[in-house]
C-alpha atoms as a PDB file:
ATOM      1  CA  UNK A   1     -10.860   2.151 -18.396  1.00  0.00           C
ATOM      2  CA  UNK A   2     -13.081   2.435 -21.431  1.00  0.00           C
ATOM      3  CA  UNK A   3     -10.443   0.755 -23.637  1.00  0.00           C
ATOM      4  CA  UNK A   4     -10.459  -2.204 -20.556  1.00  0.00           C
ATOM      5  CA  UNK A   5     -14.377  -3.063 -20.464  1.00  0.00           C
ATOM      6  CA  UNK A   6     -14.654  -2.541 -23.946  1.00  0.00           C
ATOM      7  CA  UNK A   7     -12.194  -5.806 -24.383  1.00  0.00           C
ATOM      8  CA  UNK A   8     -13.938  -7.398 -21.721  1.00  0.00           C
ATOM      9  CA  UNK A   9     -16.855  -7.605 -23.345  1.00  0.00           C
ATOM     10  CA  UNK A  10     -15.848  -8.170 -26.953  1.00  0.00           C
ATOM     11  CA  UNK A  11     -13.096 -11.018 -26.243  1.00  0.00           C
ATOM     12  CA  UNK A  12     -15.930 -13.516 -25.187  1.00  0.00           C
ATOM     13  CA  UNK A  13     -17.812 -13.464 -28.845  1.00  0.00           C
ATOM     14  CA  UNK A  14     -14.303 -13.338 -30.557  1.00  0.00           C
ATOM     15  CA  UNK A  15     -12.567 -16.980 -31.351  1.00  0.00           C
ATOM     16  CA  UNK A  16      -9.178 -15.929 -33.034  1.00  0.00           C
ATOM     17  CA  UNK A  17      -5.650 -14.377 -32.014  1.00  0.00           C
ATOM     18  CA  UNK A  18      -5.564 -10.727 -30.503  1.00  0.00           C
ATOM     19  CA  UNK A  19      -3.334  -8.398 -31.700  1.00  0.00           C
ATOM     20  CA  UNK A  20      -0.581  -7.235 -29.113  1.00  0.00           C
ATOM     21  CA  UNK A  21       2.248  -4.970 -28.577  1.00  0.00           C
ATOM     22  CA  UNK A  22       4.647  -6.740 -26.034  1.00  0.00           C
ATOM     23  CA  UNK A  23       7.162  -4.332 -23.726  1.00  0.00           C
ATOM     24  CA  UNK A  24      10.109  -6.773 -22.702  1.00  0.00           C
ATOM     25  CA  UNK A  25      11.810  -6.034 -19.230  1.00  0.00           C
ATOM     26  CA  UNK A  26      15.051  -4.186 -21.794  1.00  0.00           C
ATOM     27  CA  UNK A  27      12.758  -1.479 -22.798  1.00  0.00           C
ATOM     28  CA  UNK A  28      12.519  -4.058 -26.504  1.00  0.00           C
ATOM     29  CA  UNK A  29       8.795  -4.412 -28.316  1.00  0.00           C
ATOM     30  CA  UNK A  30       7.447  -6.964 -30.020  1.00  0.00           C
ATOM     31  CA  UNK A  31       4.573  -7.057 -31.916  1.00  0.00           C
ATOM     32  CA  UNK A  32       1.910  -9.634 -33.385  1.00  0.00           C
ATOM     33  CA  UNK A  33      -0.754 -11.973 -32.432  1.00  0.00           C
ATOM     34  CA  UNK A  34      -1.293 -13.212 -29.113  1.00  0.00           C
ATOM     35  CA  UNK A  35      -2.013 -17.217 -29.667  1.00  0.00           C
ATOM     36  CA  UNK A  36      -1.440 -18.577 -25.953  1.00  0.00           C
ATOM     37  CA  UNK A  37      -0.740 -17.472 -22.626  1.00  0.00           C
ATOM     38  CA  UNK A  38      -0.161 -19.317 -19.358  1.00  0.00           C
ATOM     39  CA  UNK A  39       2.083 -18.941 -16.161  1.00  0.00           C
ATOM     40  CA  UNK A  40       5.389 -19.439 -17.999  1.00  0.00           C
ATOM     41  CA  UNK A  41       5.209 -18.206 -21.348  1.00  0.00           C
ATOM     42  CA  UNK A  42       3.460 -16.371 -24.540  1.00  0.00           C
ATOM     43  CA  UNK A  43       3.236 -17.579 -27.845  1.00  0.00           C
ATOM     44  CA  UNK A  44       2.892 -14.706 -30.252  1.00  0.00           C
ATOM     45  CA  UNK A  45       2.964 -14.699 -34.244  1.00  0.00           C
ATOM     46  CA  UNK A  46       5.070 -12.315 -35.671  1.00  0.00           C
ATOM     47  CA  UNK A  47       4.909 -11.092 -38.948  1.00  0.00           C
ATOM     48  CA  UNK A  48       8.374 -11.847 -39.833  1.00  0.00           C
ATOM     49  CA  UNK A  49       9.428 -14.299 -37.748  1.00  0.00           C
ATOM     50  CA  UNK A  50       6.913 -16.213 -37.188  1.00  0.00           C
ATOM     51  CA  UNK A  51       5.581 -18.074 -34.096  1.00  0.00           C
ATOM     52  CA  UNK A  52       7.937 -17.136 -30.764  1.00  0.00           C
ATOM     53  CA  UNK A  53       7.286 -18.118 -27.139  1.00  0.00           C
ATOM     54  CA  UNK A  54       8.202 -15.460 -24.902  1.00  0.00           C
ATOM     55  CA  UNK A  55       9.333 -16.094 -20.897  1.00  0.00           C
ATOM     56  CA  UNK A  56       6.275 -14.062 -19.253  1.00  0.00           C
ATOM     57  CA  UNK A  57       9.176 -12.713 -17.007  1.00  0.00           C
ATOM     58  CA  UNK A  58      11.424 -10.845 -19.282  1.00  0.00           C
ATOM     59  CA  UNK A  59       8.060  -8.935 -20.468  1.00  0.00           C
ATOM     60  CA  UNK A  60       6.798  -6.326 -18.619  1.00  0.00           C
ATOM     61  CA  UNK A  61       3.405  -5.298 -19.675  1.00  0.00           C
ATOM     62  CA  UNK A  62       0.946  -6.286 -22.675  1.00  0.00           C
ATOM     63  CA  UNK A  63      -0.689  -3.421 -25.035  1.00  0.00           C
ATOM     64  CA  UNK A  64      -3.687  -4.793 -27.470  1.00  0.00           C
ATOM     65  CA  UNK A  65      -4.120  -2.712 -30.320  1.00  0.00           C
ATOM     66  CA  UNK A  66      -8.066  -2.220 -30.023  1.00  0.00           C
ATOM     67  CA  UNK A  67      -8.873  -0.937 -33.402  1.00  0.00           C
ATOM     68  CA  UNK A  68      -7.012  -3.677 -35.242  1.00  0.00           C
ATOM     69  CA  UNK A  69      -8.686  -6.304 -32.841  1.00  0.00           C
ATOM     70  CA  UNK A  70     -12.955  -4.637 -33.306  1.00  0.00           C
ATOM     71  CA  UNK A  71     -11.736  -5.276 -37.292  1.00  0.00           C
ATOM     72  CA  UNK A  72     -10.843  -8.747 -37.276  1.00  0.00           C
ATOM     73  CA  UNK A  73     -13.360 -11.435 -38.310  1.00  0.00           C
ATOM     74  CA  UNK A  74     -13.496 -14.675 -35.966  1.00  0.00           C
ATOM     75  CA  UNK A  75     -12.424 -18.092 -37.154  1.00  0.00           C
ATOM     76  CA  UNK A  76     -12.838 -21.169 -36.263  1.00  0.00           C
ATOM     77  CA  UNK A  77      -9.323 -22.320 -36.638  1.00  0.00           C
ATOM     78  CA  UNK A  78      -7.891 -19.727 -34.343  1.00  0.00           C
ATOM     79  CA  UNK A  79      -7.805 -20.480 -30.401  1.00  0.00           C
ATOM     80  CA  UNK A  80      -9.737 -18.126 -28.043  1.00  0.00           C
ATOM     81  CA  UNK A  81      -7.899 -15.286 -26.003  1.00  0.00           C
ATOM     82  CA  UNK A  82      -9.501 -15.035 -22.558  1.00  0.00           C
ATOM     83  CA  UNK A  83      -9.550 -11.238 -20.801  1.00  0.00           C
ATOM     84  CA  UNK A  84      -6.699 -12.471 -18.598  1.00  0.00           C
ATOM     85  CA  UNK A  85      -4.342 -12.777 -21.727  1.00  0.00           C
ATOM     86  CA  UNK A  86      -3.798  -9.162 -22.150  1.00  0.00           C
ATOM     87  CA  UNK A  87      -3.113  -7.924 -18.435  1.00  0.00           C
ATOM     88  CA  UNK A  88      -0.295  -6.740 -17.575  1.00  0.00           C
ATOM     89  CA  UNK A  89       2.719  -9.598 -17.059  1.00  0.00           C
ATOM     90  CA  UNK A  90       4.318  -9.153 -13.823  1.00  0.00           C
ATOM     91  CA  UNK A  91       7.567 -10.536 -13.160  1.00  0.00           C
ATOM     92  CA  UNK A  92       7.746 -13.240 -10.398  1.00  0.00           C
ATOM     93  CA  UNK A  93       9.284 -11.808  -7.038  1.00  0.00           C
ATOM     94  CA  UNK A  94      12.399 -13.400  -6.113  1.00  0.00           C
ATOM     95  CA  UNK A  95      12.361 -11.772  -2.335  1.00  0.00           C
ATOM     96  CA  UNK A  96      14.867  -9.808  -0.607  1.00  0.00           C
ATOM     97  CA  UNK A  97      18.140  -9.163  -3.006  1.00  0.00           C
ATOM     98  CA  UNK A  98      16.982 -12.377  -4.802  1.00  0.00           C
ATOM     99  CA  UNK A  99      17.310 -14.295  -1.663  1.00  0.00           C
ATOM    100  CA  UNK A 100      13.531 -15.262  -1.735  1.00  0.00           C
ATOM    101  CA  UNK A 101      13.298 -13.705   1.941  1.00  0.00           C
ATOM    102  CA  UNK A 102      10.094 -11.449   1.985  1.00  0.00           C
ATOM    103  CA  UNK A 103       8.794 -12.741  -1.399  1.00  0.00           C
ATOM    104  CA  UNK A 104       5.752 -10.570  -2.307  1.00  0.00           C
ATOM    105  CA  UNK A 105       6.471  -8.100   0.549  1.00  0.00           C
ATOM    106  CA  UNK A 106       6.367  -4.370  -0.822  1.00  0.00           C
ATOM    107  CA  UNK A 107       9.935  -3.283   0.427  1.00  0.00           C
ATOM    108  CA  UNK A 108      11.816   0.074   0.496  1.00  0.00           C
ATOM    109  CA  UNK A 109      14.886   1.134   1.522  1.00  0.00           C
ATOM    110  CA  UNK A 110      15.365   5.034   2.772  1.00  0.00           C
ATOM    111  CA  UNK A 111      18.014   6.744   2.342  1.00  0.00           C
ATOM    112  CA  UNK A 112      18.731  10.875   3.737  1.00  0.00           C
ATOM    113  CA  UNK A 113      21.477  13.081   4.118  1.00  0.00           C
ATOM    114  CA  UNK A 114      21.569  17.046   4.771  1.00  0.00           C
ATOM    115  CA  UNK A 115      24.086  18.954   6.318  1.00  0.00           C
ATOM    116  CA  UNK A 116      25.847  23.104   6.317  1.00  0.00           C
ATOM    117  CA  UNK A 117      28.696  24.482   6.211  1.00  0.00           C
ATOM    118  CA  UNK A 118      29.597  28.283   7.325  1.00  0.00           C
ATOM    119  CA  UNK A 119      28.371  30.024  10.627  1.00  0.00           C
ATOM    120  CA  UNK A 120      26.889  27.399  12.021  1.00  0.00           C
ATOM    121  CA  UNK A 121      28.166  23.507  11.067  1.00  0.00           C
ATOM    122  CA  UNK A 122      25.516  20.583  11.094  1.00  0.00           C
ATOM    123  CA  UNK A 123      24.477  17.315   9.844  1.00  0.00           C
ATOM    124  CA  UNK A 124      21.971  14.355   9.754  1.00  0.00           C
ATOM    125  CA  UNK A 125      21.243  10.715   8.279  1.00  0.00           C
ATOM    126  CA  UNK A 126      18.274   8.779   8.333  1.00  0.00           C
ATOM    127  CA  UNK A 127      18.235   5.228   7.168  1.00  0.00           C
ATOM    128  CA  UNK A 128      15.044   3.077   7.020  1.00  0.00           C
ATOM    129  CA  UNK A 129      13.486  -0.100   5.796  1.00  0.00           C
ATOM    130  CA  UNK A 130      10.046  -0.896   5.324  1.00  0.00           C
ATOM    131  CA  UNK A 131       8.219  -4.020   4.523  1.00  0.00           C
ATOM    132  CA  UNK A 132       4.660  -4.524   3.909  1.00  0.00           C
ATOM    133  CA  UNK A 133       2.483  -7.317   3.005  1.00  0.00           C
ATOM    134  CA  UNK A 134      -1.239  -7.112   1.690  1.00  0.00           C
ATOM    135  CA  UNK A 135      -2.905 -10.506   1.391  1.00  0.00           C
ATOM    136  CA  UNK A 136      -7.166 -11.413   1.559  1.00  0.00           C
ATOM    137  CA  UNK A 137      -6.560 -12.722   5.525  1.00  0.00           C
ATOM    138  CA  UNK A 138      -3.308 -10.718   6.020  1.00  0.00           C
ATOM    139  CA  UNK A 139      -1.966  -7.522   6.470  1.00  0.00           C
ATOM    140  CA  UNK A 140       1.472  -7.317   8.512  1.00  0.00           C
ATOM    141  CA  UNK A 141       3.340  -3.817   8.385  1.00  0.00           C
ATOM    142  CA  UNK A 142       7.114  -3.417   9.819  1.00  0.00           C
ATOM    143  CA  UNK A 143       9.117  -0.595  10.025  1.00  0.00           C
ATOM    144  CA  UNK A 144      12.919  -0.138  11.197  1.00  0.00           C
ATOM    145  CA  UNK A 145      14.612   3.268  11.042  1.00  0.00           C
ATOM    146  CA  UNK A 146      17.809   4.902  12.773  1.00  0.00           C
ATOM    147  CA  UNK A 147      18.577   8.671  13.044  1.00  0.00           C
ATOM    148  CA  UNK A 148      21.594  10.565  13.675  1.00  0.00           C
ATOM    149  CA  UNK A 149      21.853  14.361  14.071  1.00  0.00           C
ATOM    150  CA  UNK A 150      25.054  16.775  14.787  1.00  0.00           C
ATOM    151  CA  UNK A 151      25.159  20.116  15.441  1.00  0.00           C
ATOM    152  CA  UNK A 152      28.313  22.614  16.567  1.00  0.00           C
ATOM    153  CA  UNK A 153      30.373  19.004  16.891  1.00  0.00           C
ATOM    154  CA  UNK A 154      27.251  18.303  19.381  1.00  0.00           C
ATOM    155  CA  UNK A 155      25.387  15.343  19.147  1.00  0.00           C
ATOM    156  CA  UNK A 156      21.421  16.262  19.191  1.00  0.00           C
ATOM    157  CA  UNK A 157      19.698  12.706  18.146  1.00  0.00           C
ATOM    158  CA  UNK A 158      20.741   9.082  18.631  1.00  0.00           C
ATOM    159  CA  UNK A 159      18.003   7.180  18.100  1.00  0.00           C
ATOM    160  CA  UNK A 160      16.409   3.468  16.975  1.00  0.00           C
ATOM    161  CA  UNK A 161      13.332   2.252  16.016  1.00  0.00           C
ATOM    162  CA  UNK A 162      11.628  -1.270  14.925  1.00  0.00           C
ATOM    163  CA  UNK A 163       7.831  -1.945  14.906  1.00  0.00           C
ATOM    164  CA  UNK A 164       5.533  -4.938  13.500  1.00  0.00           C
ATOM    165  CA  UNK A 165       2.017  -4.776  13.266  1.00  0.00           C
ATOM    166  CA  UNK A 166       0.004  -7.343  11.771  1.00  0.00           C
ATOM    167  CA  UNK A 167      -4.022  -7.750  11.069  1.00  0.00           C
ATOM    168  CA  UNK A 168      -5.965 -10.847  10.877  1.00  0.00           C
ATOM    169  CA  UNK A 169      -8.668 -10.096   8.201  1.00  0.00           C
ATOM    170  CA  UNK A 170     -11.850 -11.525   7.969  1.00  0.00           C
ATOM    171  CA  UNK A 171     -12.732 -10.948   4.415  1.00  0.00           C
ATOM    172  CA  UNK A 172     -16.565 -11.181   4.755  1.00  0.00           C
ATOM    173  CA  UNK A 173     -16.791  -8.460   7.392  1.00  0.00           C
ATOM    174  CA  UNK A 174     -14.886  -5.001   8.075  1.00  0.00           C
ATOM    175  CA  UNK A 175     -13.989  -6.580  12.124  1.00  0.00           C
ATOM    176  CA  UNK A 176     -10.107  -7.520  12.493  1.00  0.00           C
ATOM    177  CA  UNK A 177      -7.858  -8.307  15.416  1.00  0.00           C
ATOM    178  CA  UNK A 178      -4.056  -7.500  15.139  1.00  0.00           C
ATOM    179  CA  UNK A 179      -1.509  -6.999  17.397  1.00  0.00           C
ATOM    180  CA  UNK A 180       1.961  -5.603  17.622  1.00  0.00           C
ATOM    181  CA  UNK A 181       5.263  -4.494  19.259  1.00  0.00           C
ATOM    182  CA  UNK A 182       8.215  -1.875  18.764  1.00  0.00           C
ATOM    183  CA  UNK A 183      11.316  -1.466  20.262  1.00  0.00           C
ATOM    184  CA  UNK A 184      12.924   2.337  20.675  1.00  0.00           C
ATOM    185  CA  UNK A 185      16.529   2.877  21.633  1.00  0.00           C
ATOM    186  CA  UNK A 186      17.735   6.390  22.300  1.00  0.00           C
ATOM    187  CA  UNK A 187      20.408   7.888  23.586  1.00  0.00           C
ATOM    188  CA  UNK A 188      18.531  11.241  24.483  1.00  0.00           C
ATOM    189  CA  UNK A 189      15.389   9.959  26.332  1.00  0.00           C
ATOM    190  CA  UNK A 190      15.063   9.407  30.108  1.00  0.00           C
ATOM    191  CA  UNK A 191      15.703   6.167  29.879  1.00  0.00           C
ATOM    192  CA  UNK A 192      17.935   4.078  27.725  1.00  0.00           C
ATOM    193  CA  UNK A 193      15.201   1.118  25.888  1.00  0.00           C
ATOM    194  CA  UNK A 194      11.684   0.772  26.027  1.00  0.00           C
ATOM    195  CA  UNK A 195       9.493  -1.979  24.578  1.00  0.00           C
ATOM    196  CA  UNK A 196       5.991  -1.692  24.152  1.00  0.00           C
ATOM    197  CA  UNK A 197       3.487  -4.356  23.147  1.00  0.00           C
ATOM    198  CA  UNK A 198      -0.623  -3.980  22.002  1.00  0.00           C
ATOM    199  CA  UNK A 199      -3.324  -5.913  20.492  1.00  0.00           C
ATOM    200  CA  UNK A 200      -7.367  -5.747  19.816  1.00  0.00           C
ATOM    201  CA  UNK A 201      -9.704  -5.412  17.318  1.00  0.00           C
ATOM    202  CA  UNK A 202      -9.810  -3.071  14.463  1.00  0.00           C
ATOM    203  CA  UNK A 203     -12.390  -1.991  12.033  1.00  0.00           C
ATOM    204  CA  UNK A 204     -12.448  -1.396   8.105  1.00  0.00           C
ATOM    205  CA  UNK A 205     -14.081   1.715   6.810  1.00  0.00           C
ATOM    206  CA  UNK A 206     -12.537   1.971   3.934  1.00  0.00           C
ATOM    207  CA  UNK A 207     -10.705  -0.776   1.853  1.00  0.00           C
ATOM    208  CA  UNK A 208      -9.731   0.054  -1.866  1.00  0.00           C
ATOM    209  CA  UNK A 209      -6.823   0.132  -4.067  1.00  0.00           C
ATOM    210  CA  UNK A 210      -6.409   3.208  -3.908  1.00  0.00           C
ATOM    211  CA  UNK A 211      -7.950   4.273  -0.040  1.00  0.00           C
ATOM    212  CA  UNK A 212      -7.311   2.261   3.222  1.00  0.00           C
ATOM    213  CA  UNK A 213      -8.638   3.914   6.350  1.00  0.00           C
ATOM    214  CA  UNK A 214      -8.902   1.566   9.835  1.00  0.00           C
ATOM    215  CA  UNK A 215      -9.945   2.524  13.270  1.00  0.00           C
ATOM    216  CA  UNK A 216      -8.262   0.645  16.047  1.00  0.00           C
ATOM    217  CA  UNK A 217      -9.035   0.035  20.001  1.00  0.00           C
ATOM    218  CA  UNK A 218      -6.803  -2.234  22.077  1.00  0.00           C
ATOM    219  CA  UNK A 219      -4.612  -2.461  25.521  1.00  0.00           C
ATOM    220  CA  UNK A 220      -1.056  -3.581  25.935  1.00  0.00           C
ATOM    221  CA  UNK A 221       1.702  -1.868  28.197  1.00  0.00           C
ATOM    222  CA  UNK A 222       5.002  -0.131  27.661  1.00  0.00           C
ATOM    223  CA  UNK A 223       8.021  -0.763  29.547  1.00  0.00           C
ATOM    224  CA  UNK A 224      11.426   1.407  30.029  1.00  0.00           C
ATOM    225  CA  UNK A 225      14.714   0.273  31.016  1.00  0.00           C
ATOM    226  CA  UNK A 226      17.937   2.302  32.215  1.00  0.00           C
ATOM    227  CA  UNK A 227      18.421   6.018  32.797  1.00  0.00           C
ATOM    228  CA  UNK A 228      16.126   7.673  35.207  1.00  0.00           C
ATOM    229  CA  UNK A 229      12.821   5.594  34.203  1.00  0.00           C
ATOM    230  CA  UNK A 230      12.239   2.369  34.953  1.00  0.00           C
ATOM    231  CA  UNK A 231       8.896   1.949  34.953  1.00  0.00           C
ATOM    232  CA  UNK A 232       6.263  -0.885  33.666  1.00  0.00           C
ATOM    233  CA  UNK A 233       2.645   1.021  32.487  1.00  0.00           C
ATOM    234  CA  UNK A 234       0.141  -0.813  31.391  1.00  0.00           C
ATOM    235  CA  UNK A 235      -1.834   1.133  28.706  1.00  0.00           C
ATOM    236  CA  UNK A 236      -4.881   1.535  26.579  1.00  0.00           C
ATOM    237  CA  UNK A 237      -4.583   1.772  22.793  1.00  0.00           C
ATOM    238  CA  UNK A 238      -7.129   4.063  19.900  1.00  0.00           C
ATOM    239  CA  UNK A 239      -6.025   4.718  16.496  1.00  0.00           C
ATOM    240  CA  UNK A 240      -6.477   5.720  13.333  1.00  0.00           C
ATOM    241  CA  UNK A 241      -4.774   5.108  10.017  1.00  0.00           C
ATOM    242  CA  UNK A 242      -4.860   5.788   6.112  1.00  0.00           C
ATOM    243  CA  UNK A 243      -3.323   5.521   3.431  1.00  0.00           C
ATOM    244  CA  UNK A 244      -4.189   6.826  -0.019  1.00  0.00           C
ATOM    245  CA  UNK A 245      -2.939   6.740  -3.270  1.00  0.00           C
ATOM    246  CA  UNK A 246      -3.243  10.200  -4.928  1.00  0.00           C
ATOM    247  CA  UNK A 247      -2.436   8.871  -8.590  1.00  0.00           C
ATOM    248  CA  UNK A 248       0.115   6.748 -10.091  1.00  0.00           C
ATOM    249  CA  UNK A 249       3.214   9.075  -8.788  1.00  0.00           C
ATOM    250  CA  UNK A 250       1.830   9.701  -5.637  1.00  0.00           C
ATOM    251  CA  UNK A 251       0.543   8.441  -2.005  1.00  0.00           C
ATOM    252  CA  UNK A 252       0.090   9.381   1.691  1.00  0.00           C
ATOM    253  CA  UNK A 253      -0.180   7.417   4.893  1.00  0.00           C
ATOM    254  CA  UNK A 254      -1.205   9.521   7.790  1.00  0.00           C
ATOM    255  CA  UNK A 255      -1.514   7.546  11.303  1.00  0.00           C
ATOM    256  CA  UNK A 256      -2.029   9.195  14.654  1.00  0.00           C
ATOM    257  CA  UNK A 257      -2.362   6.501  17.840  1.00  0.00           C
ATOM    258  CA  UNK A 258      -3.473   7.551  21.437  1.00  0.00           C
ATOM    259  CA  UNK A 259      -2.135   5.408  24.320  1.00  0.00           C
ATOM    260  CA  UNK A 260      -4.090   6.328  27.839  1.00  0.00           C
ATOM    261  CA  UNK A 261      -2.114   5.108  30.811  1.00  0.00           C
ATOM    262  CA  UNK A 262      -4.340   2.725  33.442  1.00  0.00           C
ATOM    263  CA  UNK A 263      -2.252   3.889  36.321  1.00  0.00           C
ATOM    264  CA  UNK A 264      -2.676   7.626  36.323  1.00  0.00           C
ATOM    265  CA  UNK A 265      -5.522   9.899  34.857  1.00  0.00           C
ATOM    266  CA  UNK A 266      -3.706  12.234  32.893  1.00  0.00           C
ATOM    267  CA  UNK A 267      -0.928  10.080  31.850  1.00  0.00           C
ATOM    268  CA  UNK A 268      -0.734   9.349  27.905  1.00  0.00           C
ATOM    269  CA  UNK A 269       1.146   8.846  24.982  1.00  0.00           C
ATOM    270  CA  UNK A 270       0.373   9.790  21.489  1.00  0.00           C
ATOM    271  CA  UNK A 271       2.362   9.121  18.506  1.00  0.00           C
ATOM    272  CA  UNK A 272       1.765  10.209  15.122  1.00  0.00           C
ATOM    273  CA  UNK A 273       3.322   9.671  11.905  1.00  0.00           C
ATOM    274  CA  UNK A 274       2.884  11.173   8.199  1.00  0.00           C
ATOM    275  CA  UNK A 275       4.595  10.594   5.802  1.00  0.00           C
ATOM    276  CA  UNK A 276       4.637  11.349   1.367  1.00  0.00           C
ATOM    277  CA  UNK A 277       5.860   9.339  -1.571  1.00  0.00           C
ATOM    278  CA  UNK A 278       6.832  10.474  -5.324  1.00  0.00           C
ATOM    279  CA  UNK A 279       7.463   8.161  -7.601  1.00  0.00           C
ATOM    280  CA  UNK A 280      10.504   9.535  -9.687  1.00  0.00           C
ATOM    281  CA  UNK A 281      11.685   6.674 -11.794  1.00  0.00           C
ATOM    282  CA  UNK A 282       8.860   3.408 -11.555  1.00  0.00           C
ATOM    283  CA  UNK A 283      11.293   1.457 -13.805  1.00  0.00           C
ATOM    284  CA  UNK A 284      13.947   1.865 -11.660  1.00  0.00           C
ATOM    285  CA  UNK A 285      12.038   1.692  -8.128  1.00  0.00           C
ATOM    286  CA  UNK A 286      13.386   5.475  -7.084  1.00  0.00           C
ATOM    287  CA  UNK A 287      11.019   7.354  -4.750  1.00  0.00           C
ATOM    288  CA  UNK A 288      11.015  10.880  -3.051  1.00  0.00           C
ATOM    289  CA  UNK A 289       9.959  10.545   0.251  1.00  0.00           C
ATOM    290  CA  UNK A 290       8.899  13.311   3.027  1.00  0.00           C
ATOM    291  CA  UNK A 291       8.420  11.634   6.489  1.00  0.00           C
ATOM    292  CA  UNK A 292       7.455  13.611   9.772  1.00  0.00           C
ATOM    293  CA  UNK A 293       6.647  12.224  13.216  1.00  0.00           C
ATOM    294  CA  UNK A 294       5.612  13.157  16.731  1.00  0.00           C
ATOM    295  CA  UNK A 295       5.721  10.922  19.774  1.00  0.00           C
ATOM    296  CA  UNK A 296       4.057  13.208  23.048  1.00  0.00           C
ATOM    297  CA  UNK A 297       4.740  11.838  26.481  1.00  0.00           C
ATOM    298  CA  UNK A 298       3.393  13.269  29.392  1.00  0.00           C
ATOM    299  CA  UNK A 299       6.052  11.037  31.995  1.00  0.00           C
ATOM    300  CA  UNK A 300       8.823  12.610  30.508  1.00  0.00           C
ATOM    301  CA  UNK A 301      11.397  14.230  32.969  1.00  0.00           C
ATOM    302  CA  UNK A 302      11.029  18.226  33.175  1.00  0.00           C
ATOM    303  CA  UNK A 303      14.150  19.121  31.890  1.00  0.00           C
ATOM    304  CA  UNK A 304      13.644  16.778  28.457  1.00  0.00           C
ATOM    305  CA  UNK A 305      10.904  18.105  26.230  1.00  0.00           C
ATOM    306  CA  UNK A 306       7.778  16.315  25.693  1.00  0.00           C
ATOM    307  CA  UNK A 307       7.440  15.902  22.253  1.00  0.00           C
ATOM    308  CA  UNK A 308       9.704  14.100  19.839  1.00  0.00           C
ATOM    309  CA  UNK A 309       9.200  15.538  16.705  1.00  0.00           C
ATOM    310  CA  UNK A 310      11.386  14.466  13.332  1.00  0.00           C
ATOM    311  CA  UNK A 311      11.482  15.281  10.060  1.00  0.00           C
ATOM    312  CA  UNK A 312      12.672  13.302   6.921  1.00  0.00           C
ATOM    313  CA  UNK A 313      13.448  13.696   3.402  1.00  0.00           C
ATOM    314  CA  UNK A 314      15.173  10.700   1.929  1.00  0.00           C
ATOM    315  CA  UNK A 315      15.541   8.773  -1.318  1.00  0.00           C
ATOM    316  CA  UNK A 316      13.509   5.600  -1.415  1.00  0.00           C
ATOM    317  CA  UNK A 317      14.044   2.458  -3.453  1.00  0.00           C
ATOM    318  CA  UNK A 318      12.339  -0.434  -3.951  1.00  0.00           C
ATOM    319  CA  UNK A 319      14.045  -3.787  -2.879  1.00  0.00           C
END
């Protein structure tokens, strides 16, 4: 950070190349004088080889040498470097498997297996896919995920998820509205699908890089179909939700929603969700990931517990 703010402030006075160490996308460096930067390119002169234009996508991330660049004396010949020049490049985002679906989304893919052998046989898969996308009047999470569980040759979970959330930011004040929907599928509930829908306003305590935390109030309803429930409940919604980036390798998202029935007193819902990412390889977009959730339902039939608890640990990589 020190290193940052002290180029800020000496780049302005300064009228000549900067010195620069360039990290290309195959791991190559290049080194020399930065001379030009825009969207497309760099133009750096190299000792040896003299002026080269670089594609800003096949370079990964800019390093100035400071101490060569406090002993330089300005010219007038030399054009001026603006703070921007030395951030870090970042590759343009070509969507979805390069299909340009979901350009600028954060996606994941999640990926677990476990399983024994010996007294007792059992086994379990989780996939996922998450997409997220962070703009100044946006924010729109989705999450998809399937689990499968066996035990004894016994089947013990079945079960499908897909939710999308999205806020409508006012970038002056803390006040949003969102709304949002999720569909659940499984095989081992009293009923066979349920959708649920919500929306309201929300409210911004915290908003950093590195620390979101939003309060939420709203009403929507949930409604099963199949098996022994049936049943249409229209529902009040309060949540809470952050997420927080530890360091560099690491961040948390903790969420925990409460949804009061309007037909019955002490009818309710809650559902909440926790889940931990390590970064293991940035290059290569490889994650550790520990998920756990809870759904608690106080409608469901007596001989089907009331809470839905799950646990995950799953490779994660970034799509």
């Amino acid at each position: 950070m020190k290193k940052i703010i002290f180029v800020c402030l000496l780049l302005p006075v300064l009228s000549h190349a900067a010195p620069v160490t360039l990290i290309l996308t195959n791991g190559d460096r290049l080194q020399g004088d930065l001379l030009e930067r825009n969207q497309e390119t760099l133009t750096i002169k190299h000792q040896l080889l003299g002026e080269m234009s670089i594609n800003t996508n096949t370079v990964s991330e800019i390093k100035t040498d400071y101490e060569a660049l406090a002993q330089q004396t300005p010219t007038d010949d030399t054009p001026a470097i603006e703070p921007a020049d030395i951030a870090k490049a970042e590759p343009e985002d070509n969507g979805l498997l390069g299909t340009g679906w979901l350009a600028n989304w954060e996606r994941r893919f999640d990926l677990g297996l476990a399983g024994s052998r010996g007294k007792s046989d059992s086994s379990q898969v989780n996939v996922a896919f998450n997409a997220d996308l962070a703009t100044e009047k946006t924010r729109i999470s989705s999450r998809t995920a399937y689990y499968y569980a066996k035990s004894e040759e016994e089947t013990s979970d079945n079960s499908f998820f897909s939710s999308i959330n999205r806020d409508w930011l006012r970038p002056s004040i803390p006040w949003f509205h969102f709304a949002g929907g999720r569909l659940d599928v499984d095989r081992f509930k009293d009923y066979d699908y349920r959708v649920n829908a919500n929306g309201g306003f929300g409210y911004e305590f915290s908003n950093t890089e590195d620390w979101l935390f939003v309060g939420r109030t709203g009403v929507g309803f949930n409604k099963t179909f199949g098996g022994e429930r049936q049943e249409f409940t229209p529902e009040g919604l309060l949540g809470l939700e952050t997420r927080w980036r530890i360091n560099d390798a690491q961040r948390v998202s903790l969420a925990n929603t409460f949804y009061p029935s309007f037909d019955s007193f002490d009818a309710y819902r809650n559902l909440t969700t926790f889940d931990w990412i390590l970064d293991l390889d940035e290059r290569a977009g490889v994650a550790l990931k520990v998920g756990m959730t809870n759904e608690y339902d106080t409608e469901t039939e007596d001989e089907i517990s009331k809470n839905d608890f799950k646990y995950t640990l799953s490779l994660s990589w970034s799509l």
